[in-house]
Structure formats: C-alpha cells, structure tokens
C-alpha atoms as a PDB file:
ATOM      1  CA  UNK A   1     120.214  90.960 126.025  1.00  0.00           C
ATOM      2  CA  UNK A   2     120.861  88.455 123.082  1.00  0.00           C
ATOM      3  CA  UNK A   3     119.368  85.084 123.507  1.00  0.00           C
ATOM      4  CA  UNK A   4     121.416  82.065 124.488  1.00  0.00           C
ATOM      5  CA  UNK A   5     122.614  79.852 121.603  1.00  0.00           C
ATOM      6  CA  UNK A   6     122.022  76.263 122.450  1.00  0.00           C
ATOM      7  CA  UNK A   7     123.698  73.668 119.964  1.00  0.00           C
ATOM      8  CA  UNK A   8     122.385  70.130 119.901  1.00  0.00           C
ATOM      9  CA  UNK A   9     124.007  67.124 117.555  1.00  0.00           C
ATOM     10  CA  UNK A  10     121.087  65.185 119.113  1.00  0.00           C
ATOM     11  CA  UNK A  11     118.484  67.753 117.356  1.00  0.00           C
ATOM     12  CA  UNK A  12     120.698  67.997 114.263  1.00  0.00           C
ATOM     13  CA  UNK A  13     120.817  72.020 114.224  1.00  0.00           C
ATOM     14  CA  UNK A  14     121.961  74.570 116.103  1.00  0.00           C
ATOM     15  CA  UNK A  15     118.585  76.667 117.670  1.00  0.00           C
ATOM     16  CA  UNK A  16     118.704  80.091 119.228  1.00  0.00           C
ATOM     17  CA  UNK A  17     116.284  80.338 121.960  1.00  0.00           C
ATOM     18  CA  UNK A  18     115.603  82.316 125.202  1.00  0.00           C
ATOM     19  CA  UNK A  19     115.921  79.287 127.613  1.00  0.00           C
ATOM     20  CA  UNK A  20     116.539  75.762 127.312  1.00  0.00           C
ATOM     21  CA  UNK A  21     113.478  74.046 125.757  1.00  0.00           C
ATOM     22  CA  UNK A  22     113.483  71.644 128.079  1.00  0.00           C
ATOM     23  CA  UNK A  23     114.689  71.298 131.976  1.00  0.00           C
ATOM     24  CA  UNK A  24     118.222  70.084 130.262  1.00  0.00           C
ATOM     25  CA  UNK A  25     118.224  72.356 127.217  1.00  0.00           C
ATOM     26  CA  UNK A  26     117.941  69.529 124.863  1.00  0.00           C
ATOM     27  CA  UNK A  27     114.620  66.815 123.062  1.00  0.00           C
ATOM     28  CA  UNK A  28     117.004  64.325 124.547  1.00  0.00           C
ATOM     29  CA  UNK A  29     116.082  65.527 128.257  1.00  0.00           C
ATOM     30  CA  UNK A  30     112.498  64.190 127.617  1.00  0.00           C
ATOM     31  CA  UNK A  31     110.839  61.441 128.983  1.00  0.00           C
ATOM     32  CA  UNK A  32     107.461  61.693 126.748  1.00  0.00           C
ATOM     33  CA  UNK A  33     107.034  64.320 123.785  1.00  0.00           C
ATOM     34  CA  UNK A  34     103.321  65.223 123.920  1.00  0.00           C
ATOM     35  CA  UNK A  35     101.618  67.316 120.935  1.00  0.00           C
ATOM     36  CA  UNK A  36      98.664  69.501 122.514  1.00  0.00           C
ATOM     37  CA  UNK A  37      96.285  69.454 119.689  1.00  0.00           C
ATOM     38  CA  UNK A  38      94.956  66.551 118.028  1.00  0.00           C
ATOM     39  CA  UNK A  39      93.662  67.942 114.405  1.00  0.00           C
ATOM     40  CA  UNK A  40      95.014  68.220 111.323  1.00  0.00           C
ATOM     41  CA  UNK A  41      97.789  70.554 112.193  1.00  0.00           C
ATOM     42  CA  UNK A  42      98.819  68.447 115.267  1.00  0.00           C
ATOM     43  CA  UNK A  43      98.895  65.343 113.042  1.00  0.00           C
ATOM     44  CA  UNK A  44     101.346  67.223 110.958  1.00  0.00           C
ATOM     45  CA  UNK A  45     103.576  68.492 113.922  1.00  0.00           C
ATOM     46  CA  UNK A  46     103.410  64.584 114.771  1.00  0.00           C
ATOM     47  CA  UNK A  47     105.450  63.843 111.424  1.00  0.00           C
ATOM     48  CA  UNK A  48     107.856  67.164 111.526  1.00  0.00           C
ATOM     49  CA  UNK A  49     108.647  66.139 115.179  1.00  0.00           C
ATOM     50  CA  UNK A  50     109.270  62.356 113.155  1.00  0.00           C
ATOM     51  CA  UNK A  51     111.253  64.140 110.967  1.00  0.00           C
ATOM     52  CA  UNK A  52     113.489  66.359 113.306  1.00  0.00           C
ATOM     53  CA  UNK A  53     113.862  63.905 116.040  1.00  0.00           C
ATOM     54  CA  UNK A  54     114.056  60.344 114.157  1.00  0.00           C
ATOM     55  CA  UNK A  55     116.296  59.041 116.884  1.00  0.00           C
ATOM     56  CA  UNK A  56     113.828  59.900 119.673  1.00  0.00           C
ATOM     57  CA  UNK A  57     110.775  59.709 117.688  1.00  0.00           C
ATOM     58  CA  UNK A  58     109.689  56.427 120.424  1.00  0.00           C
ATOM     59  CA  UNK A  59     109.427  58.773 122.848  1.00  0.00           C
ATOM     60  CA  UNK A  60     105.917  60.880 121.069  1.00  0.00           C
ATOM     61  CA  UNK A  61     103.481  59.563 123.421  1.00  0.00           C
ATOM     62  CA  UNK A  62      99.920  61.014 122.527  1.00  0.00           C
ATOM     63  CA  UNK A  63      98.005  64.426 122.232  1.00  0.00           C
ATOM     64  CA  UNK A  64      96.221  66.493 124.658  1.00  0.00           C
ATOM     65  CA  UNK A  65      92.864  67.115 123.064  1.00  0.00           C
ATOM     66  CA  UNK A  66      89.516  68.370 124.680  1.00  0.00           C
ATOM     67  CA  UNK A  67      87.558  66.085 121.874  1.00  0.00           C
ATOM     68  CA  UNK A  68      88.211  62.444 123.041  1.00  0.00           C
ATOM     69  CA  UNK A  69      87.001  61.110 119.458  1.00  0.00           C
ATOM     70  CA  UNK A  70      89.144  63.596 117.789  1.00  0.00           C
ATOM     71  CA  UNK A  71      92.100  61.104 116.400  1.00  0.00           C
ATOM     72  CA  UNK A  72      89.651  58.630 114.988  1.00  0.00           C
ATOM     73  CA  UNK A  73      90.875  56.893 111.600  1.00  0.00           C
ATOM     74  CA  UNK A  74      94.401  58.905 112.496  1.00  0.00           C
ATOM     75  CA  UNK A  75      97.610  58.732 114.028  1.00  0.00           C
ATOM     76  CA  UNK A  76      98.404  55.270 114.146  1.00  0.00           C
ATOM     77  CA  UNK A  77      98.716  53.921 117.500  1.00  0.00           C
ATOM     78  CA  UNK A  78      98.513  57.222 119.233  1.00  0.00           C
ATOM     79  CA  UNK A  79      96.093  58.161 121.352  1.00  0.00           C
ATOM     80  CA  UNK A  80      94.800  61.159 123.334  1.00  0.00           C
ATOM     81  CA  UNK A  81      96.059  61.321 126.986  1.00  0.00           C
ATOM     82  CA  UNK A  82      94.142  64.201 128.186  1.00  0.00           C
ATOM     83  CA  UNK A  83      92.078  66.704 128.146  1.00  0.00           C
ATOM     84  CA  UNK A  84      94.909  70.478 128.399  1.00  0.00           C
ATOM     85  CA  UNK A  85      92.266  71.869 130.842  1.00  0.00           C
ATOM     86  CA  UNK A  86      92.867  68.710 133.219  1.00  0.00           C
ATOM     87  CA  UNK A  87      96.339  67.609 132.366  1.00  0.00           C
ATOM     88  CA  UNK A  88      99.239  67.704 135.227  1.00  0.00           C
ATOM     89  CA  UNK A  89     102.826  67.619 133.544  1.00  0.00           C
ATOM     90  CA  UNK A  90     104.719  64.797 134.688  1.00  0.00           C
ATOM     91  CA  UNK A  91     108.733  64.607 135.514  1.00  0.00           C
ATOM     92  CA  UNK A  92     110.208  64.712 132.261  1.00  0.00           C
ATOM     93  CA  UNK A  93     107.410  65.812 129.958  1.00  0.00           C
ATOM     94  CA  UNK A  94     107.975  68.219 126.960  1.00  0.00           C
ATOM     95  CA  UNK A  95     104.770  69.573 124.847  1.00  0.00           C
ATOM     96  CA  UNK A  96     104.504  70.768 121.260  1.00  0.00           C
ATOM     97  CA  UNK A  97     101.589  73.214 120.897  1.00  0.00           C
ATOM     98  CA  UNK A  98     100.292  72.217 118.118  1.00  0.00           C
ATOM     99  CA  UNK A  99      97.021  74.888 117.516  1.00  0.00           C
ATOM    100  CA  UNK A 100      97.010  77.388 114.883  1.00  0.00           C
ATOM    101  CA  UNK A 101      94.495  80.215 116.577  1.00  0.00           C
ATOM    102  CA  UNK A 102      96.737  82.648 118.295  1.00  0.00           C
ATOM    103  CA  UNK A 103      94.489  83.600 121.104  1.00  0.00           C
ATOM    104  CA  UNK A 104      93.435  80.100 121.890  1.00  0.00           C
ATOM    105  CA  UNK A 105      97.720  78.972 121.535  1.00  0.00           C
ATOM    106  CA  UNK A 106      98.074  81.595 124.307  1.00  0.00           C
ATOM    107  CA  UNK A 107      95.469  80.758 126.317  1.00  0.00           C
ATOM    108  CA  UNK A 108      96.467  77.102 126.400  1.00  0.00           C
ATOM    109  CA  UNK A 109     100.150  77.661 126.899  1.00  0.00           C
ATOM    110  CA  UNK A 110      99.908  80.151 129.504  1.00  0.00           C
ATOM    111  CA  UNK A 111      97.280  77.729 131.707  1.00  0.00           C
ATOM    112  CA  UNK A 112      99.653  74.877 130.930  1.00  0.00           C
ATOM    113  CA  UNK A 113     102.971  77.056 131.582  1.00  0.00           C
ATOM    114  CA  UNK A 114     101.312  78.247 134.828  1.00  0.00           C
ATOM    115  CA  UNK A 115     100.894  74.081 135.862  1.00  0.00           C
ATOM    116  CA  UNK A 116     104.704  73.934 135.666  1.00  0.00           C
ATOM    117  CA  UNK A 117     104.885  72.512 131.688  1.00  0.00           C
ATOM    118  CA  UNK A 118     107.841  72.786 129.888  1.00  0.00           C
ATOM    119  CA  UNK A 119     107.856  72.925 126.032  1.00  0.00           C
ATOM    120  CA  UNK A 120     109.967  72.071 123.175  1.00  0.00           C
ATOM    121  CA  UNK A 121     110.985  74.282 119.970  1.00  0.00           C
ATOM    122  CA  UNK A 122     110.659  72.637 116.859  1.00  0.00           C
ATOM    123  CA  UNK A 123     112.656  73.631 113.741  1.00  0.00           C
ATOM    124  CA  UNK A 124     112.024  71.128 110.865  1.00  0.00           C
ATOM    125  CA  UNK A 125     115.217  69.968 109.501  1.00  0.00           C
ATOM    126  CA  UNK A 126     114.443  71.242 105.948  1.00  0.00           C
ATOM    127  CA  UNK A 127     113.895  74.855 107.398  1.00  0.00           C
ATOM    128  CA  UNK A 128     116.692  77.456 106.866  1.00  0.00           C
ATOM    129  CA  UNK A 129     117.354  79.516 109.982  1.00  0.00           C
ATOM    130  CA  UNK A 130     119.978  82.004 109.669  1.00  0.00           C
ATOM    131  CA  UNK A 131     122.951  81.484 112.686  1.00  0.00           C
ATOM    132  CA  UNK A 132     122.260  85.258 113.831  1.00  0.00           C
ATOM    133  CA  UNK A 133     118.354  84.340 114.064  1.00  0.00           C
ATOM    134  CA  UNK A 134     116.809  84.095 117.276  1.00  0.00           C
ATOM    135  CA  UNK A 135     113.489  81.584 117.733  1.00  0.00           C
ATOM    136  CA  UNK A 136     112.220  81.979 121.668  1.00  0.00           C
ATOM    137  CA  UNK A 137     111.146  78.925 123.489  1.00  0.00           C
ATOM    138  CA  UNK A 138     107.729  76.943 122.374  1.00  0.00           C
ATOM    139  CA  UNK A 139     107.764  77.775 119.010  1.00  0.00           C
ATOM    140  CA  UNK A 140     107.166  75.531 115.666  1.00  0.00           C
ATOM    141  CA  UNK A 141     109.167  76.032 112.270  1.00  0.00           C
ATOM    142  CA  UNK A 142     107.684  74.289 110.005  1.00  0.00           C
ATOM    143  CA  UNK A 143     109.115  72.627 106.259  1.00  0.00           C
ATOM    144  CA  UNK A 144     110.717  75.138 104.360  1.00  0.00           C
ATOM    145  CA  UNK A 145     110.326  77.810 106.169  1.00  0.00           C
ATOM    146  CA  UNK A 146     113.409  80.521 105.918  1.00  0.00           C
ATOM    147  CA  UNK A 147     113.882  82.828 109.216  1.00  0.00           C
ATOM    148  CA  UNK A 148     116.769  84.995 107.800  1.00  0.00           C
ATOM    149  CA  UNK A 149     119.631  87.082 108.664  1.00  0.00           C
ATOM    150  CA  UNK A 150     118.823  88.980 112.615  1.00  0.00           C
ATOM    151  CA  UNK A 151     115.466  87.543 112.374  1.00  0.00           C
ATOM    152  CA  UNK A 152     113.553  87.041 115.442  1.00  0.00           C
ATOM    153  CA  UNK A 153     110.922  84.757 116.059  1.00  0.00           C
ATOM    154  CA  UNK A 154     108.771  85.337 119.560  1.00  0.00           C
ATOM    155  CA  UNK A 155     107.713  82.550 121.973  1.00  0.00           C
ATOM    156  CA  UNK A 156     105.141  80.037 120.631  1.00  0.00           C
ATOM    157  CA  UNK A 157     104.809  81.202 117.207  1.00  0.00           C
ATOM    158  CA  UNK A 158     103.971  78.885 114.648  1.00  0.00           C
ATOM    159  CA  UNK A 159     105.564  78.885 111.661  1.00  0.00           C
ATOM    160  CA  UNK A 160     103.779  77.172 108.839  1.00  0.00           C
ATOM    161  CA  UNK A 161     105.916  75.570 105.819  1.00  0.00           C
ATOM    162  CA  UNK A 162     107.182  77.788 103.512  1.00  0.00           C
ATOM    163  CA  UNK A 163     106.560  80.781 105.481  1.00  0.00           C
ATOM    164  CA  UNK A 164     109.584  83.371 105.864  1.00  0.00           C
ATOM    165  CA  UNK A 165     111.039  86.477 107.712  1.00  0.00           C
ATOM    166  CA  UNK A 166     113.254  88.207 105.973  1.00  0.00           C
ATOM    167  CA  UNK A 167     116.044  89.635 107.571  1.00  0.00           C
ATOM    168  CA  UNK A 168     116.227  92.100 110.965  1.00  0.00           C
ATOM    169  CA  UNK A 169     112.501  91.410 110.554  1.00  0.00           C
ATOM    170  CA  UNK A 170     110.376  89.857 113.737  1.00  0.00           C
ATOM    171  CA  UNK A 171     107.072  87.570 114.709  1.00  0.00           C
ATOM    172  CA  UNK A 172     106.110  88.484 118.503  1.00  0.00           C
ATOM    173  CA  UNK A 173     104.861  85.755 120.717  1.00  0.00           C
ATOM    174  CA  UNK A 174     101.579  84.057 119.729  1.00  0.00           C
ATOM    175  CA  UNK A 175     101.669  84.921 116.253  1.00  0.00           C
ATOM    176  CA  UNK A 176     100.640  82.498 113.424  1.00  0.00           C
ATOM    177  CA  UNK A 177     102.219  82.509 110.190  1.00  0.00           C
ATOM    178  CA  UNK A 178     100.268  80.448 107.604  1.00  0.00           C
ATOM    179  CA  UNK A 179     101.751  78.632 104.526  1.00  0.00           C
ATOM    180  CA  UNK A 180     103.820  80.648 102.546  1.00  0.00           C
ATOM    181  CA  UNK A 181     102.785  84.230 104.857  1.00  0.00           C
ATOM    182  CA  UNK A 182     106.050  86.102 104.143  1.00  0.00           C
ATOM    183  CA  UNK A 183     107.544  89.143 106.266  1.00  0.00           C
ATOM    184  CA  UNK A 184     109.987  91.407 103.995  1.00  0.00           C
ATOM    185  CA  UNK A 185     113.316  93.316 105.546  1.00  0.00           C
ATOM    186  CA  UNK A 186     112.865  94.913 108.788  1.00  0.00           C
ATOM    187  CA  UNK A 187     109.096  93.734 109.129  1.00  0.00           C
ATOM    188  CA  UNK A 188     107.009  93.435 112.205  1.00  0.00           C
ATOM    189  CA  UNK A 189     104.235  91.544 113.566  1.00  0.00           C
ATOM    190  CA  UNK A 190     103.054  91.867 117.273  1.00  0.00           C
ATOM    191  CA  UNK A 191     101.629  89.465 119.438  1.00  0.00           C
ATOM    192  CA  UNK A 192      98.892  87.397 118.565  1.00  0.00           C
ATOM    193  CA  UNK A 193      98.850  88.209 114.734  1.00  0.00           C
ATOM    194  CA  UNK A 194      97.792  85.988 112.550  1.00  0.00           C
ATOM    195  CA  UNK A 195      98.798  85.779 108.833  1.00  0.00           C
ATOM    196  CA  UNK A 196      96.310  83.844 106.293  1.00  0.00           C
ATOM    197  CA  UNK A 197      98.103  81.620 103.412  1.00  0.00           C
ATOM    198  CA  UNK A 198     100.173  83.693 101.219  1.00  0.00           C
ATOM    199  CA  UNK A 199      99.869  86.983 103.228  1.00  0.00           C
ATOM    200  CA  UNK A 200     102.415  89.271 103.090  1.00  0.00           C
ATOM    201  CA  UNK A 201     104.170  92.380 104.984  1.00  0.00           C
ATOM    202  CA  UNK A 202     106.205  95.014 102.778  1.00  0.00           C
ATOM    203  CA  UNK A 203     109.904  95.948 104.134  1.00  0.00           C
ATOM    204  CA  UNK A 204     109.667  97.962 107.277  1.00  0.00           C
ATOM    205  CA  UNK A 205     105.847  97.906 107.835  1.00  0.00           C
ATOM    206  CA  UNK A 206     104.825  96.996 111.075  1.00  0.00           C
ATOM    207  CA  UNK A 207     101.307  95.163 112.058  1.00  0.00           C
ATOM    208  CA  UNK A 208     100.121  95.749 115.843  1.00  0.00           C
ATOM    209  CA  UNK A 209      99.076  92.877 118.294  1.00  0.00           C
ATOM    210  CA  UNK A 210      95.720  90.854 117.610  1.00  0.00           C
ATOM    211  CA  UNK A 211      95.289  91.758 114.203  1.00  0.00           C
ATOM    212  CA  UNK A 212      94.849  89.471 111.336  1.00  0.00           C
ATOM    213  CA  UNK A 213      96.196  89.720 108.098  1.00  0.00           C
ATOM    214  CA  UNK A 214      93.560  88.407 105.015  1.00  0.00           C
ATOM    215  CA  UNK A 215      94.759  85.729 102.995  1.00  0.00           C
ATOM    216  CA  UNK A 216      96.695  86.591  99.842  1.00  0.00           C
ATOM    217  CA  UNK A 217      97.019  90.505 100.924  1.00  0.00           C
ATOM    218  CA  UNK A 218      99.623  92.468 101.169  1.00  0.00           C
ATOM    219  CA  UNK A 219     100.420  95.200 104.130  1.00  0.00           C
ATOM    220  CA  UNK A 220     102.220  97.928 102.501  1.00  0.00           C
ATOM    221  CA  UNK A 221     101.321 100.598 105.541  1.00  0.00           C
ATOM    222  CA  UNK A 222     101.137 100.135 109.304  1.00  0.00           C
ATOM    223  CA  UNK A 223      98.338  99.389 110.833  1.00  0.00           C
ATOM    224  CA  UNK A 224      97.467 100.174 114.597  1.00  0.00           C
ATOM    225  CA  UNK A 225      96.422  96.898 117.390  1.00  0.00           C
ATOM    226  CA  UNK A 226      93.209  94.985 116.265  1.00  0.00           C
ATOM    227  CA  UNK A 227      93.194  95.707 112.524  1.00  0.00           C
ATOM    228  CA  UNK A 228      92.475  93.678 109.729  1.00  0.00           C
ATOM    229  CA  UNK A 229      94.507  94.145 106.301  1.00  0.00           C
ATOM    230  CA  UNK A 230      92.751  92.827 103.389  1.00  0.00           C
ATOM    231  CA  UNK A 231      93.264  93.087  99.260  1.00  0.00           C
ATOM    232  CA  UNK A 232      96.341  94.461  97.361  1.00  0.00           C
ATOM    233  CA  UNK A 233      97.222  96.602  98.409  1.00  0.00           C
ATOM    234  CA  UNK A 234      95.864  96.445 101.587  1.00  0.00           C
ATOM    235  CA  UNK A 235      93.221  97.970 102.884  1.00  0.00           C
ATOM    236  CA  UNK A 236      93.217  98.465 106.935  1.00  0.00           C
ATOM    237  CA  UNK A 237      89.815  98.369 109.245  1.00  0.00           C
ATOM    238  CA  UNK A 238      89.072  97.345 112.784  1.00  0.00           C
ATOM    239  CA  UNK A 239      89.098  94.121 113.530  1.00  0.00           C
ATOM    240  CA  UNK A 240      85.761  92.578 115.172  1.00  0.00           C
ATOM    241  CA  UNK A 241      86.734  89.670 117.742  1.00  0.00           C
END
C-alpha cells in the first residue's frame, strides 16, 4: 500500500510519510517541538529544525536528556525538560529523536511511542527528496542529503548530511546513515543498521538488520543479520554486540 503524500506550505516541502507526523498531519499542529537528545547531534537537529521551520521555530521548547548537566555552555536559552525514561507527552507535543545509536533510537522511541508520543519528520530544506520517495514517520533528513527516485526511507531513520539513497533503494526503520554513507540503485539496509561516515552499499546489495557498516568501506556482497562489513572491498564477519 503506497504511503500517503502529505503537502505542507507551512513546512515548505512536500513529505511522503506513513501517517501524519503529528495528530493534524502538519509542524503547525504543535504546541511545543521537543528534541530527545541533548548532545552534539541534538544541538544540530536544534538548528535544521531552525532551518526547516523558521516560522515556528518559537515553539522548540527544550530536550529530553537523562544527563541534567548535559547542555552546559550550549543551546542558548534552552534547557532540558526531562529525563525520556520519566517524561509524559503533553496535548500538543511533537518530538525529534535526535540520537544517532540505532538500538538505543529504538529503544527510546518505542518506550516513548508506547506513552502515547507523537513525533515529527524532519527533512532539511536543502535536502533533495525525489516526489516518488517515501520517508515513514519520525525520521530526520539531514543537509544535503539526496533520497532519490522510489527511494524509501523507514520510520526513525536518521539521515546524516550528505548522505544518499539512490534510487528504488531503501533504509528500514532504526537505521543510521552517517555523513556522506551512500546506498547505490536498488540497495538495502534492514533495521537497525548503522552506516559509519563515508560508508557505502554497491547497487543491489543488501545488508541484514543490526549490522554495522565500518567507516569508509564499501559492501559489494550481501551480508546476513548481525554482520559487520569492513575495508574495500568489504570484508563480512559477525558482529559482537
């Protein structure tokens, strides 16, 4: 079943997703915008929210962050509202997950999902996302990053900038694409995989759940669930967790 399109002049681009990101399908619906993560990749999903949603930009309230001291010397006037673990979504709240370790993204999500949150998909404005591409709810698209012709990008992956998936080729949920990880033609990443900076997957090859590819290799063979690809070409073992 394809995904519904949902076109926003409020968000500036038209996203393909698998239900409204928020409880009216649009950033406008939310009260507060809260970023769960409060390091250095959740200060940076702080400015590419900035950057996609300038006109509701007032309505960023904070970071949910276990480490209370976490934002010190950062973020301006923001501050951390909660711990995830103990946080109750309010009326109107919309989150931004904002971690870059796949299993720990899912475990978060799923505890805060199971509280009732609702979460926002971010596509940077700069990004290039096909009209035939399909991004799933919770997900980040970061600078730069090109999602191509029948592209499909899971729930709650992260994009990082100037990452790409070339066309007909897919990201399932959870998976983390570091800067400039690349997917060729018809390429496919399962669930929780996680791409290091620069990592790339040859036209057609698929990489099963959990595994991690090294930085800087380059998959030019399948590889099974919990495997690790590392070198050029690369070379495929089991992954230890």
């Amino acid at each position: 079943m394809r995904a519904e399109v949902v076109r926003s002049p409020a968000e500036g681009r038209d996203v393909m997703t698998s239900r409204p990101t928020v409880p009216a399908g649009s950033v406008s619906a939310a009260r507060r915008i809260i970023i769960i993560g409060a390091g250095g990749f959740g200060r940076e999903v702080l400015q590419w929210a900035r950057d996609a949603w300038p006109e509701h930009s007032s309505r960023i309230a904070g970071f949910l962050s276990a480490e209370r001291d976490r934002l010190n010397h950062h973020a301006g006037s923001l501050e951390i509202i909660a711990d995830p673990d103990f946080y109750e979504p309010q009326p109107g709240d919309a989150l931004l997950l904002a971690i870059g370790i796949p299993i720990i993204r899912r475990k978060v999500a799923e505890s805060l999902r199971s509280r009732g949150a609702e979460f926002l998909t971010l596509i940077h404005p700069t990004a290039i996302v096909a009209p035939t591409a399909v991004i799933a709810e919770g997900s980040i698209v970061c600078p730069y990053a090109i999602v191509s012709d029948s592209a499909r990008v899971g729930t709650f992956v992260l994009m990082n900038y100037h990452s790409s998936l070339g066309h007909d080729a897919s990201a399932g949920d959870y998976a983390v694409l570091s800067p400039y990880a690349t997917l060729g033609g018809h390429a496919h990443i399962g669930e929780d995989v996680f791409m290091g900076m620069h990592a790339s997957i040859g036209p057609g090859r698929r990489i099963g759940s959990r595994s991690k590819v090294s930085a800087n290799s380059c998959a030019l063979a399948d590889a099974s669930p919990d495997s690790i690809i590392y070198g050029v070409p690369g070379r495929v073992g089991p992954l230890i967790h």
